[in-house]
N, C-alpha and C. Protein backbone atom coordinates (compact mmCIF):
# COMPACT_ATOMS: atom_id res chain seq x y z
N UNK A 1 38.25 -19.50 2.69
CA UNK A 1 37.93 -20.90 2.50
C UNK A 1 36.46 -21.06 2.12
N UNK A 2 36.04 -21.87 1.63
CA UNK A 2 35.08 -22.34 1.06
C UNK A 2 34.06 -22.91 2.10
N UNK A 3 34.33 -23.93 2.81
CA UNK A 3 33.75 -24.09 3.51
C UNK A 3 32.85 -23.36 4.18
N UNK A 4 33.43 -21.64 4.53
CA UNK A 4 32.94 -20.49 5.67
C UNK A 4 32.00 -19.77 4.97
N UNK A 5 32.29 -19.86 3.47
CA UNK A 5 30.93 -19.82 2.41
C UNK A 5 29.78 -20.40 2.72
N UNK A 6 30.06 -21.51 2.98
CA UNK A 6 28.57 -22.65 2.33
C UNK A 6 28.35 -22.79 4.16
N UNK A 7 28.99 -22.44 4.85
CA UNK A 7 28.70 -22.48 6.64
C UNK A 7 27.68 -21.39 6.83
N UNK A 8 28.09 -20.09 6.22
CA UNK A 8 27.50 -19.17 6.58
C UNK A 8 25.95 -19.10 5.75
N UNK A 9 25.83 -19.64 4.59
CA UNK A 9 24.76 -19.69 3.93
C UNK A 9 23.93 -20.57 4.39
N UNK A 10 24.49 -21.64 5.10
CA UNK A 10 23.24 -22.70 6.05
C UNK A 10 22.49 -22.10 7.07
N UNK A 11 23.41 -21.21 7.31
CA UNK A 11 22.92 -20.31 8.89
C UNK A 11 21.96 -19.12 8.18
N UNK A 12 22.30 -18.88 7.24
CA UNK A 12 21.39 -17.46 7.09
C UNK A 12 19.98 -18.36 6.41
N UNK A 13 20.37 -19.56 5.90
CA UNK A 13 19.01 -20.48 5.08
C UNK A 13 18.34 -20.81 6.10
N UNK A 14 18.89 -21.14 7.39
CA UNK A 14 17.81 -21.68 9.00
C UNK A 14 17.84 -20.24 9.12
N UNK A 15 18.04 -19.41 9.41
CA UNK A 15 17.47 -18.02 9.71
C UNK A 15 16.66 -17.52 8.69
N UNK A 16 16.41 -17.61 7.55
CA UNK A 16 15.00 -16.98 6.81
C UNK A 16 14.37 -18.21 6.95
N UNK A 17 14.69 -19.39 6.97
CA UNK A 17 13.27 -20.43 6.97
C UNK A 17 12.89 -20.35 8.56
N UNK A 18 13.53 -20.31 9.70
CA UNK A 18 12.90 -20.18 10.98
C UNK A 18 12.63 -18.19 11.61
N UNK A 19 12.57 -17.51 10.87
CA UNK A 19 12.39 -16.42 11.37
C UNK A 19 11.24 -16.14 12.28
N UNK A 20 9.90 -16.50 12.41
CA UNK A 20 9.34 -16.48 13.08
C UNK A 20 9.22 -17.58 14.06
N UNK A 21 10.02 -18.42 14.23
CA UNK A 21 10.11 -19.04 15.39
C UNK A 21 11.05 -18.64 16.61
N UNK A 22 12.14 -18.31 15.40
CA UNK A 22 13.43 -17.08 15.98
C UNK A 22 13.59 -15.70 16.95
N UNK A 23 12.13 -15.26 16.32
CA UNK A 23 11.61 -14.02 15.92
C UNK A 23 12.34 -13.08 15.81
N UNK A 24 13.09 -13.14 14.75
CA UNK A 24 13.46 -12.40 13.38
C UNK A 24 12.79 -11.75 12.61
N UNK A 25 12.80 -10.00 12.75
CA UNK A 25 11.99 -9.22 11.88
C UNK A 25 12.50 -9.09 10.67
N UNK A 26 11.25 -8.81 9.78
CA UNK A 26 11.90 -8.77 8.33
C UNK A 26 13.58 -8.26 8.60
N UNK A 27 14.41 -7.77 7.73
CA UNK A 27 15.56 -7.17 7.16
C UNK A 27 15.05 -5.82 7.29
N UNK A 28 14.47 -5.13 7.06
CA UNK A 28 13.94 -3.57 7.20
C UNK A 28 13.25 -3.29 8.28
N UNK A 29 12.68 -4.49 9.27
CA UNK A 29 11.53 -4.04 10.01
C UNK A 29 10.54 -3.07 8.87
N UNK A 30 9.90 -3.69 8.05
CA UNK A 30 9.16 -2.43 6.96
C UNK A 30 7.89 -3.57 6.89
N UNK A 31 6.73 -2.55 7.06
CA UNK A 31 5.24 -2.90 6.60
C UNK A 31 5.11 -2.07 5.49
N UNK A 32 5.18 -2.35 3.94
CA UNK A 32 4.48 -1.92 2.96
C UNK A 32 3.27 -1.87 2.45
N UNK A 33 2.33 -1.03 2.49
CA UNK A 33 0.85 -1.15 2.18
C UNK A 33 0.52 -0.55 0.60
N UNK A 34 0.72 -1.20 -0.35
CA UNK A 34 0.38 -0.79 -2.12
C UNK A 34 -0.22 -1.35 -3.12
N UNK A 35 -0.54 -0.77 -3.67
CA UNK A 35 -1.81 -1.59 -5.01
C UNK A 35 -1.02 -2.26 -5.51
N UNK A 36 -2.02 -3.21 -6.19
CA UNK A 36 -1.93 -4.21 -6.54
C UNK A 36 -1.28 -4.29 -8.04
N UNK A 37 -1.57 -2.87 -8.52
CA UNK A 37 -1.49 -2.66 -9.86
C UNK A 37 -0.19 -3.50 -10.34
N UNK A 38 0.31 -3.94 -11.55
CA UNK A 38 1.33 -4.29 -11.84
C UNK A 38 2.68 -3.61 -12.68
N UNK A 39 1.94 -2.47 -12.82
CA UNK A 39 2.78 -1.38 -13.28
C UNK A 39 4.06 -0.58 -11.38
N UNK A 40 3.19 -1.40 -10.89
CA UNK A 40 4.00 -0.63 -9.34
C UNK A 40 5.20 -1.44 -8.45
N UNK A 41 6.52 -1.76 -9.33
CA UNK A 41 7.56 -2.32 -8.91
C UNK A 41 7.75 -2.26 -7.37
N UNK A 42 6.96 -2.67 -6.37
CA UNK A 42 7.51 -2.19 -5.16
C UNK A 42 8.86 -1.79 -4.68
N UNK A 43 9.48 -3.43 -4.73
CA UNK A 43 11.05 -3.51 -4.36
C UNK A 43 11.84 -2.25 -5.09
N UNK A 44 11.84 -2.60 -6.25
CA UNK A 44 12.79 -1.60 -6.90
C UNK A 44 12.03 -0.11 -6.66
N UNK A 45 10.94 0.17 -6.44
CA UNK A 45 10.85 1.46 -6.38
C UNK A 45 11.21 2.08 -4.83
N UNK A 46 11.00 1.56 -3.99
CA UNK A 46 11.68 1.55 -2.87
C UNK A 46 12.83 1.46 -2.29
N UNK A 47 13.58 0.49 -3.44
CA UNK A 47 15.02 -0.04 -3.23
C UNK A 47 14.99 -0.74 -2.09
N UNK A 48 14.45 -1.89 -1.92
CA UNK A 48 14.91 -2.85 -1.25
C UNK A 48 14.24 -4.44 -1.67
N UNK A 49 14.99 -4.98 -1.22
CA UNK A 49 15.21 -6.38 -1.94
C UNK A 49 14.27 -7.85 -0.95
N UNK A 50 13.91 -8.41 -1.68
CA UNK A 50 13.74 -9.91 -1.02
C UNK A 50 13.64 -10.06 0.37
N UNK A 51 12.52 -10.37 1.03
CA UNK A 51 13.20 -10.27 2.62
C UNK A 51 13.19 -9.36 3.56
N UNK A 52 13.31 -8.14 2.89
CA UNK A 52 13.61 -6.38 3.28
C UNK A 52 12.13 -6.19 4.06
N UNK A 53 10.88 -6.66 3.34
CA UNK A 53 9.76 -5.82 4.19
C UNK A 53 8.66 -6.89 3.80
N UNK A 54 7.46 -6.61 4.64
CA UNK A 54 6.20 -7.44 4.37
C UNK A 54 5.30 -6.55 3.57
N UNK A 55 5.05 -6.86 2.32
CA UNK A 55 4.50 -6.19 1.37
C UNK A 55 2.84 -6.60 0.95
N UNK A 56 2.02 -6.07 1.70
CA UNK A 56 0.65 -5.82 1.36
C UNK A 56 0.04 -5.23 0.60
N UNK A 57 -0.76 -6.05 -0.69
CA UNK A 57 -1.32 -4.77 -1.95
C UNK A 57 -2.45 -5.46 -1.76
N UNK A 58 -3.49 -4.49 -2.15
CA UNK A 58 -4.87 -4.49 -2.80
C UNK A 58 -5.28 -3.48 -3.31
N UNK A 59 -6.12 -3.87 -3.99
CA UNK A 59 -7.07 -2.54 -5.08
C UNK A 59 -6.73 -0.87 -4.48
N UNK A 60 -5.70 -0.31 -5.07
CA UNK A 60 -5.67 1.39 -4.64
C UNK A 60 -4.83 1.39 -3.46
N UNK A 61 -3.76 0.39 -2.97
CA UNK A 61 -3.10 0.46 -1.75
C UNK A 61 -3.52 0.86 -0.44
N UNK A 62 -4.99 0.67 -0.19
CA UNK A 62 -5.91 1.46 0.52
C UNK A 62 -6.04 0.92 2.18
N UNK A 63 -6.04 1.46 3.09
CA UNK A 63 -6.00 0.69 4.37
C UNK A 63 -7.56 0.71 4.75
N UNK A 64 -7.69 -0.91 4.46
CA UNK A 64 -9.01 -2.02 4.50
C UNK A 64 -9.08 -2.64 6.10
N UNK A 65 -9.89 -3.10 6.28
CA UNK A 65 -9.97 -3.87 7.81
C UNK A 65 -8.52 -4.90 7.81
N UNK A 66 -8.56 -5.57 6.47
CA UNK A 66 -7.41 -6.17 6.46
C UNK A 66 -6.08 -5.76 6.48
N UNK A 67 -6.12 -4.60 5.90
CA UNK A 67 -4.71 -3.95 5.89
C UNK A 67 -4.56 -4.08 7.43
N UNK A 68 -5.32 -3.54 8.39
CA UNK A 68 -5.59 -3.03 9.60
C UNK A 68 -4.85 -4.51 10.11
N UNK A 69 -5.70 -5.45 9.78
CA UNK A 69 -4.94 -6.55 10.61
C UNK A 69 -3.62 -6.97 10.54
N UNK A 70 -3.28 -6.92 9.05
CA UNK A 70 -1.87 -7.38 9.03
C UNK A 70 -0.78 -6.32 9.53
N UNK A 71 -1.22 -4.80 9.48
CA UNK A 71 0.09 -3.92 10.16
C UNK A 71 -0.42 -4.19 11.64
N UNK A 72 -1.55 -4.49 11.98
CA UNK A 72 -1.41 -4.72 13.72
C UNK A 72 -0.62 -5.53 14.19
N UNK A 73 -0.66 -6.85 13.21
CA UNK A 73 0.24 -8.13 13.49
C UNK A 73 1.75 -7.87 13.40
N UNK A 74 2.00 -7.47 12.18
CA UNK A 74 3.42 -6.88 12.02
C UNK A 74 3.83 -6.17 12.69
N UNK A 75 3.39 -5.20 13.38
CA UNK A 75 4.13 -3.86 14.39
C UNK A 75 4.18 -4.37 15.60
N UNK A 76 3.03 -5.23 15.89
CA UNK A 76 3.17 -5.48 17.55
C UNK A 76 3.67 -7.02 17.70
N UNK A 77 3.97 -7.97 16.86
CA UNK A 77 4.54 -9.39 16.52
C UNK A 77 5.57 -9.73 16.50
N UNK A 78 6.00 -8.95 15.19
CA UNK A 78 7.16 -9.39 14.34
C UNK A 78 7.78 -8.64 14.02
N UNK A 79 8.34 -7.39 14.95
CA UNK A 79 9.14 -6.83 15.06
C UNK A 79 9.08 -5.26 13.71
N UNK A 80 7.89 -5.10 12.82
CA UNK A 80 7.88 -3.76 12.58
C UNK A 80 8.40 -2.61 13.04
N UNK A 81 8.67 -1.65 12.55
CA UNK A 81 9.01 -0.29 13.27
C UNK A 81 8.46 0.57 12.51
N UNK A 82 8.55 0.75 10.70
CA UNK A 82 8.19 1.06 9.81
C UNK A 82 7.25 0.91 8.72
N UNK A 83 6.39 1.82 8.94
CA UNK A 83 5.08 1.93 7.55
C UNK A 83 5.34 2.59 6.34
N UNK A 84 5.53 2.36 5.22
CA UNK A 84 5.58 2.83 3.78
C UNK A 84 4.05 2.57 3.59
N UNK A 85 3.58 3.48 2.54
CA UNK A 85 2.49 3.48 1.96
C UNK A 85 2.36 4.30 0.63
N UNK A 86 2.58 3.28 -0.63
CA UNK A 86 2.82 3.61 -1.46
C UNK A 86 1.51 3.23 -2.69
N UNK A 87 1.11 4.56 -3.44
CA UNK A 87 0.24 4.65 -4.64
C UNK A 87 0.95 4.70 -5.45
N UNK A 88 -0.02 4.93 -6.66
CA UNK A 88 1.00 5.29 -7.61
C UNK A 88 -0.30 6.25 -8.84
N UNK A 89 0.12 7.20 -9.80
CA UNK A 89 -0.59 7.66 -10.89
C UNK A 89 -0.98 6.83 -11.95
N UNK A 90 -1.97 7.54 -12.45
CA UNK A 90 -2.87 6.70 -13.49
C UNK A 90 -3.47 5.33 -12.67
N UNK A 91 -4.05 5.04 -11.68
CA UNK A 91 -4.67 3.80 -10.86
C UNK A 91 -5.38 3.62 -11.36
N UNK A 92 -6.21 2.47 -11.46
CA UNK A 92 -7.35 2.03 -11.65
C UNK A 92 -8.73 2.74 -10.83
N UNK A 93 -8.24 2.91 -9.48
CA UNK A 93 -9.18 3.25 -8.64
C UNK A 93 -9.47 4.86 -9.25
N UNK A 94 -9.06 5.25 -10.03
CA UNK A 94 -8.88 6.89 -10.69
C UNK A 94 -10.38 6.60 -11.84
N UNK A 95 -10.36 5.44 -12.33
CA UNK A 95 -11.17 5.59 -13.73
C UNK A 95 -12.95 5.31 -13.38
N UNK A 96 -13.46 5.42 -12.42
CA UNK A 96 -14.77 5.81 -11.88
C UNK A 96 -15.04 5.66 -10.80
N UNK A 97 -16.48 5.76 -10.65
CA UNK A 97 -17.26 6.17 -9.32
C UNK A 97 -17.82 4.59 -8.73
N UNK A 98 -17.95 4.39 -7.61
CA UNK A 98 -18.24 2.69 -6.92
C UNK A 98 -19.57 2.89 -6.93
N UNK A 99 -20.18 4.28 -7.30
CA UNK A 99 -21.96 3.93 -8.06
C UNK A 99 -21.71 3.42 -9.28
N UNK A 100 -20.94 3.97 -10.40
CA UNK A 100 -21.22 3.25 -11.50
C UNK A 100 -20.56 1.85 -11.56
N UNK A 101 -19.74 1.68 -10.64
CA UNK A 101 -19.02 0.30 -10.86
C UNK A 101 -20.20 -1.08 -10.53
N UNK A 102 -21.42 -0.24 -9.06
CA UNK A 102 -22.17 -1.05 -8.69
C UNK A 102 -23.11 -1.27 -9.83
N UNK A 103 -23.31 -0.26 -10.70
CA UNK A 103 -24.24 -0.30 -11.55
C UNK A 103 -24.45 -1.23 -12.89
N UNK A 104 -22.43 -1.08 -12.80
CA UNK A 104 -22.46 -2.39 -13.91
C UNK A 104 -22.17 -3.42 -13.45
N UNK A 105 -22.07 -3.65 -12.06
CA UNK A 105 -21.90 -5.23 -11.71
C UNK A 105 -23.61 -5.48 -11.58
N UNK A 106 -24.73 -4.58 -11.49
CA UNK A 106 -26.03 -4.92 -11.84
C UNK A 106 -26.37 -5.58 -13.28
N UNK A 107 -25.51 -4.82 -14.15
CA UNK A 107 -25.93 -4.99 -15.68
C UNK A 107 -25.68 -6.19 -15.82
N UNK A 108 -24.51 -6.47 -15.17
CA UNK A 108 -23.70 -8.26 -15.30
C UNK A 108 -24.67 -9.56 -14.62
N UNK A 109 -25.68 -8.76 -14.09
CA UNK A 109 -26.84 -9.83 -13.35
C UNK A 109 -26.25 -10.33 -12.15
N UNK A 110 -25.43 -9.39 -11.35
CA UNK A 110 -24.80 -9.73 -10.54
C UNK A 110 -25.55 -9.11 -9.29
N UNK A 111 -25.67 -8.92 -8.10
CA UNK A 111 -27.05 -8.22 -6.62
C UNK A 111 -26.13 -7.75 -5.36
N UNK A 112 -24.78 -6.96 -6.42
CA UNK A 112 -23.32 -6.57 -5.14
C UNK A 112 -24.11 -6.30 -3.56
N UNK A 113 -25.20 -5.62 -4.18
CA UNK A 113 -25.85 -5.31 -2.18
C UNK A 113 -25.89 -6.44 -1.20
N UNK A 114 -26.49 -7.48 -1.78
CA UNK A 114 -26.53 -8.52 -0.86
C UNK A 114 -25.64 -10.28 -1.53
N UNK A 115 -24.22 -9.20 -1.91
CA UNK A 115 -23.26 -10.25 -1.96
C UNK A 115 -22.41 -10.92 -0.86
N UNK A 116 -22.04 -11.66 -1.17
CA UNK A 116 -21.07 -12.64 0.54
C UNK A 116 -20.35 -11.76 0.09
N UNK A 117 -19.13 -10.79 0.79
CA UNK A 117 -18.33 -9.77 0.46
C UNK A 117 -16.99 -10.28 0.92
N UNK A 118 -17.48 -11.90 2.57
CA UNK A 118 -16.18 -12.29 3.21
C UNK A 118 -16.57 -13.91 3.60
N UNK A 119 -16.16 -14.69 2.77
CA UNK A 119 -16.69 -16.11 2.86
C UNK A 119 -16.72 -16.56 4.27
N UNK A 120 -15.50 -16.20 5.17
CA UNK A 120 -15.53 -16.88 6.25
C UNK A 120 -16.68 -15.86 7.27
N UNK A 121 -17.42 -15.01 6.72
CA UNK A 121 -18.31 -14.14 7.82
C UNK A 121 -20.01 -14.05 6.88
N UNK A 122 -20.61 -15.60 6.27
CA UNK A 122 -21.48 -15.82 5.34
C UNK A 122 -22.33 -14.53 5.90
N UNK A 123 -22.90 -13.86 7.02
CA UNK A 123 -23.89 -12.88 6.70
C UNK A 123 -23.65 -11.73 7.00
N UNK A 124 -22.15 -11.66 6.50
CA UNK A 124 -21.75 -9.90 6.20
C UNK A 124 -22.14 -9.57 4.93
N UNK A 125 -23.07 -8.84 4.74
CA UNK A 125 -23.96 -7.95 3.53
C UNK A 125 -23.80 -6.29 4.29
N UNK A 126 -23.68 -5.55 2.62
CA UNK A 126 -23.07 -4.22 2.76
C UNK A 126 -24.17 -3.23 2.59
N UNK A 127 -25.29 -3.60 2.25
CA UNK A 127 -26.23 -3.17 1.49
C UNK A 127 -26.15 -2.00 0.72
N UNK A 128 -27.54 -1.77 0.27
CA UNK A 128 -27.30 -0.76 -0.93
C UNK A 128 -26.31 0.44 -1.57
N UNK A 129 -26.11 1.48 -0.57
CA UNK A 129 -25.34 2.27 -0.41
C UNK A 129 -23.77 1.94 0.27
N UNK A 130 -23.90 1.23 0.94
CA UNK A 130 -22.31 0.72 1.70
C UNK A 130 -21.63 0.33 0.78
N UNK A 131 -22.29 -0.72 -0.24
CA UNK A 131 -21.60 -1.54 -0.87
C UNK A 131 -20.38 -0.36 -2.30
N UNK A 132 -21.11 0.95 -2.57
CA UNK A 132 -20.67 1.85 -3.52
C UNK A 132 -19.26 2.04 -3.13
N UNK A 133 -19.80 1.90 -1.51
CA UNK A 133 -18.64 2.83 -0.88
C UNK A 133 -17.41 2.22 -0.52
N UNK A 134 -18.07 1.07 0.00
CA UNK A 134 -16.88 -0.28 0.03
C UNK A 134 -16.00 -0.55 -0.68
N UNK A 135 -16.05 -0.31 -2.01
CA UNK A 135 -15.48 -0.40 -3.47
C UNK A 135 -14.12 1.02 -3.37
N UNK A 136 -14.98 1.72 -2.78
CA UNK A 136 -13.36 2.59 -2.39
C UNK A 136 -12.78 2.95 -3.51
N UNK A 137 -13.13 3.66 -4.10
CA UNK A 137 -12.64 4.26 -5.50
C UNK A 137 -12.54 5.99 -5.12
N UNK A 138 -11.49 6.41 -6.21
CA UNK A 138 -10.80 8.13 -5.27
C UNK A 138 -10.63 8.45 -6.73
N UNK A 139 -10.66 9.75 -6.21
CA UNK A 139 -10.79 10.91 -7.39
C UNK A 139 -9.14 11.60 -7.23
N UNK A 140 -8.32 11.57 -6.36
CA UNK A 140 -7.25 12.14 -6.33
C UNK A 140 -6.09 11.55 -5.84
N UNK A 141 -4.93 10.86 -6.14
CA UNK A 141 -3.89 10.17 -5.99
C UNK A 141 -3.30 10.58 -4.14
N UNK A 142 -3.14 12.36 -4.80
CA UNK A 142 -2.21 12.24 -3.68
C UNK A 142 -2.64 12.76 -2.37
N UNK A 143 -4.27 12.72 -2.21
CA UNK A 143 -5.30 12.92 -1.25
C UNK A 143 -5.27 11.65 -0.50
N UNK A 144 -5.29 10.67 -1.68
CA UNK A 144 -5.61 9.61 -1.26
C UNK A 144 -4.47 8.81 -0.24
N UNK A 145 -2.84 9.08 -0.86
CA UNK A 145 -1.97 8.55 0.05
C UNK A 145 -2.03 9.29 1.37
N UNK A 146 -1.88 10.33 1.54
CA UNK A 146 -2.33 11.31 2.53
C UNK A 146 -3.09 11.02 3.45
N UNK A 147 -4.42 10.29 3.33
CA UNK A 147 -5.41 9.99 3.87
C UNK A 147 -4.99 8.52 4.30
N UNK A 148 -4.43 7.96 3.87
CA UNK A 148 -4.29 6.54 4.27
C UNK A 148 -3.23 6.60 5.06
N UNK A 149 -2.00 7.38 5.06
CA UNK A 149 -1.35 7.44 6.27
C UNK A 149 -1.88 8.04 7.62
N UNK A 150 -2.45 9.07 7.48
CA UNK A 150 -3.69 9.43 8.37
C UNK A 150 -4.01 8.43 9.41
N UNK A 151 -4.55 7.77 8.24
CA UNK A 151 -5.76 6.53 9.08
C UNK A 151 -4.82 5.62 9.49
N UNK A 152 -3.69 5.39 9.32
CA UNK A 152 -2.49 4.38 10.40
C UNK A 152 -2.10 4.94 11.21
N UNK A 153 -2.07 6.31 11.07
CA UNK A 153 -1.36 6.83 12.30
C UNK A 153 -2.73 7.14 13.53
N UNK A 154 -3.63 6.90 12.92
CA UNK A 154 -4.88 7.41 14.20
C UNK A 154 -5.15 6.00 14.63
N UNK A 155 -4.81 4.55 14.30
CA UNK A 155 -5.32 3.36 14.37
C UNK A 155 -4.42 3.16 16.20
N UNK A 156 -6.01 2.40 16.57
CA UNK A 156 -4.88 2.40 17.68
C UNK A 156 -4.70 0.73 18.18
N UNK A 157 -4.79 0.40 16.88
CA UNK A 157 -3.71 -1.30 17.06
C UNK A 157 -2.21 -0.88 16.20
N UNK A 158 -2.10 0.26 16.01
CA UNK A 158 -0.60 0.43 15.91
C UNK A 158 0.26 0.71 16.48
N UNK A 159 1.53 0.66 17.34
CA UNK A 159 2.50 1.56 18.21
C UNK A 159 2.45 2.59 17.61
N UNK A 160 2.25 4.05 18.28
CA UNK A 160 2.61 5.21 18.06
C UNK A 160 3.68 5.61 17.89
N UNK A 161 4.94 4.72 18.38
CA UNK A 161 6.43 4.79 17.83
C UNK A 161 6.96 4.22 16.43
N UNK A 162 5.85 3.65 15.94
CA UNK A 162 5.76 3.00 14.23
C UNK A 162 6.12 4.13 13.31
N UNK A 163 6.73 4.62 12.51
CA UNK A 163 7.36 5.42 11.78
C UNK A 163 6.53 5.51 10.39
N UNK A 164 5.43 6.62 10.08
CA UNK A 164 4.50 5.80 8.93
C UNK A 164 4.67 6.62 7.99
N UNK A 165 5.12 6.88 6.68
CA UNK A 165 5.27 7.73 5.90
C UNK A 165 4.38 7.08 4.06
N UNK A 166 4.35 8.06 3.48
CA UNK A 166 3.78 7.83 2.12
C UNK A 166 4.38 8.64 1.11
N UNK A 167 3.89 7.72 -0.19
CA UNK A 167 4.71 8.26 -1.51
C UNK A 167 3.77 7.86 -2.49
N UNK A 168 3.91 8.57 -3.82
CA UNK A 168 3.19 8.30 -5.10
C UNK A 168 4.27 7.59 -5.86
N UNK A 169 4.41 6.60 -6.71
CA UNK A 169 5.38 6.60 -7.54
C UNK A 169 4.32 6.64 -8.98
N UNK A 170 5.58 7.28 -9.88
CA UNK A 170 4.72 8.37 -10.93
C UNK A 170 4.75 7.23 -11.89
N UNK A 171 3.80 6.41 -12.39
CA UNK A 171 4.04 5.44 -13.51
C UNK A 171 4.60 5.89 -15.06
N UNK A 172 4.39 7.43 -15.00
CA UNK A 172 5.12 8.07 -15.82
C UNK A 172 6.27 8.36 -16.03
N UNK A 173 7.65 8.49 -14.95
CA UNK A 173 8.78 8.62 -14.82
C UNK A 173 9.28 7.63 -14.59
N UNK A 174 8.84 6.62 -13.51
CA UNK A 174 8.84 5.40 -12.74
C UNK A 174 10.09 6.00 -11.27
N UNK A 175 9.66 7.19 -10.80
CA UNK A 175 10.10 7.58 -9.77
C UNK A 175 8.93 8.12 -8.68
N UNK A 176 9.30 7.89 -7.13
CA UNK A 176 8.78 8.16 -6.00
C UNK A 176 8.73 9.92 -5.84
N UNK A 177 7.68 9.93 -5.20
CA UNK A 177 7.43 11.66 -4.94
C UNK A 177 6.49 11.70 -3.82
N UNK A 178 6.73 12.71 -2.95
CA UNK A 178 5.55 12.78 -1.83
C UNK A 178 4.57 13.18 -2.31
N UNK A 179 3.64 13.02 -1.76
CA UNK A 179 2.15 13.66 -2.11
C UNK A 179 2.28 15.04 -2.31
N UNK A 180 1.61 15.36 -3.30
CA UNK A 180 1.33 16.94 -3.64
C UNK A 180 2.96 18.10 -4.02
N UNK A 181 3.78 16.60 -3.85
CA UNK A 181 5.31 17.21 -4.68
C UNK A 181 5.19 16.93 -5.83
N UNK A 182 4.89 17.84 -6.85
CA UNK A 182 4.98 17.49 -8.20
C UNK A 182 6.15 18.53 -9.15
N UNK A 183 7.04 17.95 -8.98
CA UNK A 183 8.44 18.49 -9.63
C UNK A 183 7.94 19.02 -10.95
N UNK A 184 7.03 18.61 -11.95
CA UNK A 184 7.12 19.05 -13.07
C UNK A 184 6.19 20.41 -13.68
N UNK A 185 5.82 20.97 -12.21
CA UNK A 185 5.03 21.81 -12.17
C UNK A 185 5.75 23.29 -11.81
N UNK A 186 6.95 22.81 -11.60
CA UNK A 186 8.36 23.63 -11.14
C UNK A 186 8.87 24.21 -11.98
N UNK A 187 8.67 23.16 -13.04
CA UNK A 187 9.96 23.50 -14.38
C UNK A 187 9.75 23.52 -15.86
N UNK A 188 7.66 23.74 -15.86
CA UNK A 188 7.98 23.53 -17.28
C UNK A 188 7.50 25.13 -17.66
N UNK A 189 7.74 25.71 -17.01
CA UNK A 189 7.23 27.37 -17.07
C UNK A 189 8.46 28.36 -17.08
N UNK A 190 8.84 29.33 -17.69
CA UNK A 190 10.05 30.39 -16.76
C UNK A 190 9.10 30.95 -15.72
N UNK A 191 7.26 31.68 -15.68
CA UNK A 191 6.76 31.62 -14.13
C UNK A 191 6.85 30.80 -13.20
N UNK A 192 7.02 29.64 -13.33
CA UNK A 192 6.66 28.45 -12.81
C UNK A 192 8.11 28.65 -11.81
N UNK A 193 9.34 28.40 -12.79
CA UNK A 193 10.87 28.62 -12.20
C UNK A 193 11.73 30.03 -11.77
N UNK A 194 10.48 30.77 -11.59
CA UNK A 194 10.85 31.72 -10.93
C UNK A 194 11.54 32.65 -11.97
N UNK A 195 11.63 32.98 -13.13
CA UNK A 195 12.23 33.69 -13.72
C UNK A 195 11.78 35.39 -13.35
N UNK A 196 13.25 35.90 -13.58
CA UNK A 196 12.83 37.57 -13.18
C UNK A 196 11.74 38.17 -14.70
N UNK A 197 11.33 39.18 -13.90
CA UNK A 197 10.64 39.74 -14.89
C UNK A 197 8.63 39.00 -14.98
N UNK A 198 8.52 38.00 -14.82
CA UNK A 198 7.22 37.62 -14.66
C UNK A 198 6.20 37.68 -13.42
């Protein structure tokens, strides 16, 4: 019947519009932490849909004070269980150094050292050297996911029963890979694939 259609869709419409009053964890219980880039399909590269997880990006998917706050909130709130932490190849954060980036936000007549960095905290200044570093720019993809699960799993506004794992997805294939799994390093050699005789 029809009716048990459009019954059941009212109930699941007051259950995603009241979920946190409910307290209703996402559909995955999933904290996603990933750049911002737009080449990095989260959902679909993850396979999950709408609803499924709370998805946090900024510059290099990198865990920031903020990242920090929102998986604290999520794991110990709203019902988290699960950390994804997903990069991806070819980043932005790959194409220089946060000296030269400071150097040309100098050229731009811009004074990054003693910029407001957080409007609501007017005399947080990073100064000279902090500020390079702040910028958080990496020389290696899958160091970098590596390192950022690291630093969730040592945080200790997280449950230690939080489940935290990481992945690269290759903007080249448009498939997921763990850090430092690089399948194509397997197979484009007969040394590489183990052939007899080499």
């Amino acid at each position: 019947m029809l009716y048990k259609q459009i019954e059941t869709e009212i109930l699941e419409g007051e259950a995603w519009a009241l979920r946190r009053q409910k307290g209703i964890p996402n559909n995955r219980q999933l904290w996603v932490l990933a750049c911002m880039d737009e080449r990095l399909p989260v959902e679909r590269a993850l396979g999950i849909r709408e609803g499924d997880a709370h998805v946090f990006r900024n510059a290099g998917g990198l865990v920031t004070d903020d990242a920090i706050r929102s998986a604290m909130l999520t794991t110990n709130f709203f019902g988290t269980k699960e950390i994804i932490v997903l990069n991806h190849t070819e980043c932005g954060m790959l194409t220089a150094t946060g000296k030269y980036l400071t150097e040309e936000l100098r050229k731009k007549g811009m004074d990054p050292e003693n910029a407001q960095i957080d409007p609501s905290l007017p005399g947080l200044k990073l100064g000279k050297v902090a500020f390079s570093e702040w910028i958080r720019m990496f020389s290696d993809v899958d160091e970098t996911c590596q390192k950022q699960v690291e630093l969730l799993r040592d945080c200790s506004l997280i449950p230690k029963d939080v489940v935290i794992n990481g992945y690269v997805y290759e903007t080249e294939t448009g498939r997921l890979r763990k850090p430092y799994q690089r399948l194509s390093e397997k197979v484009n050699t007969a040394k590489s694939m183990g052939a007899m005789g080499y």
